[in-house]
Protein backbone atom coordinates (compact mmCIF):
# COMPACT_ATOMS: atom_id res chain seq x y z
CA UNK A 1 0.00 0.00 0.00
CA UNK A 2 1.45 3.43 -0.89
CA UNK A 3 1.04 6.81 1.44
CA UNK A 4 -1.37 9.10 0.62
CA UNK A 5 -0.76 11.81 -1.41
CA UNK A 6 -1.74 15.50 -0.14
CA UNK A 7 -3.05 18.69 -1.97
CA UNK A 8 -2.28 22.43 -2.03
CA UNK A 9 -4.94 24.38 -1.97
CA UNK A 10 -3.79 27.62 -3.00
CA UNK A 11 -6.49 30.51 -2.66
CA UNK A 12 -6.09 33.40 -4.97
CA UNK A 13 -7.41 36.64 -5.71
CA UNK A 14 -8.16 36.35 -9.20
CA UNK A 15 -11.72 36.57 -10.01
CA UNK A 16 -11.61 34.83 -13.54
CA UNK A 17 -11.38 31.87 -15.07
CA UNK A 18 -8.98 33.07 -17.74
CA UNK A 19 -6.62 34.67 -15.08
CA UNK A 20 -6.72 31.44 -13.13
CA UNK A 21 -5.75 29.51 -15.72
CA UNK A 22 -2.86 32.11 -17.07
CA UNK A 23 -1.50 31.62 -13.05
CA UNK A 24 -1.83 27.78 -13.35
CA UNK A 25 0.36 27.79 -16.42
CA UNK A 26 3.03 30.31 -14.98
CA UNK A 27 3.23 28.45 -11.78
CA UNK A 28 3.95 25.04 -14.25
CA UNK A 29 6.65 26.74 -16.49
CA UNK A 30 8.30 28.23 -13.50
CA UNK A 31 7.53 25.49 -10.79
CA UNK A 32 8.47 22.00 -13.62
CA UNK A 33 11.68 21.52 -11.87
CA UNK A 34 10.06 20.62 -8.37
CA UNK A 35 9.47 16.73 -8.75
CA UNK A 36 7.09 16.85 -5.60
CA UNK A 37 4.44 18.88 -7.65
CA UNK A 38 2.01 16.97 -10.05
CA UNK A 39 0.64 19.76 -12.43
CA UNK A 40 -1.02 16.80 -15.00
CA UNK A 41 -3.28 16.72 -12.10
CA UNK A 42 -4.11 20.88 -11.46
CA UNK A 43 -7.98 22.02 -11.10
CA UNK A 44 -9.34 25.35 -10.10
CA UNK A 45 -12.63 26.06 -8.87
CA UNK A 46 -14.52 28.79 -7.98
CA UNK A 47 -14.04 29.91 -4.13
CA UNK A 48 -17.59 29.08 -3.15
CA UNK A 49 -18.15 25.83 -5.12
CA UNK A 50 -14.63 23.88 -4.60
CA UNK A 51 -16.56 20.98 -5.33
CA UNK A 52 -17.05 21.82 -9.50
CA UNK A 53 -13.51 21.74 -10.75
CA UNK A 54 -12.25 22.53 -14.20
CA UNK A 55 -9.09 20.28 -15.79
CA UNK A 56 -6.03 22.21 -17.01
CA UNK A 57 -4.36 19.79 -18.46
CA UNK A 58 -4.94 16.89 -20.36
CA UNK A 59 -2.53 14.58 -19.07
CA UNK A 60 -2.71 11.64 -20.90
CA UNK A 61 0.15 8.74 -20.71
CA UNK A 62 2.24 9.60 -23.85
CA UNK A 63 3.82 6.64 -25.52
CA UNK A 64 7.48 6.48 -24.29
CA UNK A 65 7.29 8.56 -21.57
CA UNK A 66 5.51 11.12 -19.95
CA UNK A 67 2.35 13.07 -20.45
CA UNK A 68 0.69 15.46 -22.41
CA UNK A 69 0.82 18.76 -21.30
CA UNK A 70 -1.79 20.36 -23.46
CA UNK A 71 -5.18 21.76 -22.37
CA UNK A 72 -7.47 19.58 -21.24
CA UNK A 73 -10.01 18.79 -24.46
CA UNK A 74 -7.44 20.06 -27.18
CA UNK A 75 -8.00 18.94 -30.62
CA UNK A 76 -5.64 16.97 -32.05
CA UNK A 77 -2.70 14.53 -30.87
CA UNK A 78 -1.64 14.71 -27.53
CA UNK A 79 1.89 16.31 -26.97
CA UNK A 80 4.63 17.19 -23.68
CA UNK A 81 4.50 20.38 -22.52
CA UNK A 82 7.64 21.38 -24.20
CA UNK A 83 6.64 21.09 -27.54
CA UNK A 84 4.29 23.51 -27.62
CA UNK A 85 3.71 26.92 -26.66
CA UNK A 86 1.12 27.72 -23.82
CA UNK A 87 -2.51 28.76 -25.39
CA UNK A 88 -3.79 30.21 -22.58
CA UNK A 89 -4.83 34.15 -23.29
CA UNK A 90 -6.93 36.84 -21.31
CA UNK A 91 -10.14 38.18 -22.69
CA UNK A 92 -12.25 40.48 -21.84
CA UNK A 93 -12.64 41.93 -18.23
CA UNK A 94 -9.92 43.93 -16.22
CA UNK A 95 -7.51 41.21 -14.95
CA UNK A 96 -4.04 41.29 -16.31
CA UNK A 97 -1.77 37.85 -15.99
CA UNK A 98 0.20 37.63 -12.59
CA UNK A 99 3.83 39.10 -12.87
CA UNK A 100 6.30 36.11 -13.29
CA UNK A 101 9.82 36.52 -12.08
């Protein structure tokens, strides 16, 4: 039997769906080199109904090795992350994307 695994849950302030997932995507392109973090597996949700969560990614098993690391209900073949830009974009609303150092 293996341990359990635990979650984050890391509140933010960002009251869209597009600025969420522009945050999610920063935090994987800067964060990929921390092993102990599973991004194939990254939700949001909104703050008062945790329980409806939206995939990122798609995360399928990719043959060889790895996953794919495209948005979750992309058209086409599944790919790794590295292979292709993020798709993720603002619109509409106020919210800018999250500085990223």
């Amino acid at each position: 039997m293996t341990a359990p695994r635990w979650v984050i849950h890391l509140p933010t302030t960002l009251t869209s769906l597009d600025g969420a997932l522009i945050l999610a995507n920063a935090l994987r392109d800067s964060l990929s080199h921390v092993t102990a973090i599973d991004f194939g597996e990254t939700t949001l949700s909104e703050e008062d109904s945790q329980f409806v969560r939206t995939r990122v990614w798609c995360d399928a098993r990719l043959d060889g090795a790895g996953r794919c690391g495209r948005r979750d209900g992309h058209a086409g073949s599944c790919r790794p992350a590295d292979e292709e830009p993020p798709q993720i974009t603002a619109t509409g609303g106020t919210e800018e994307a999250p500085p990223v150092d």
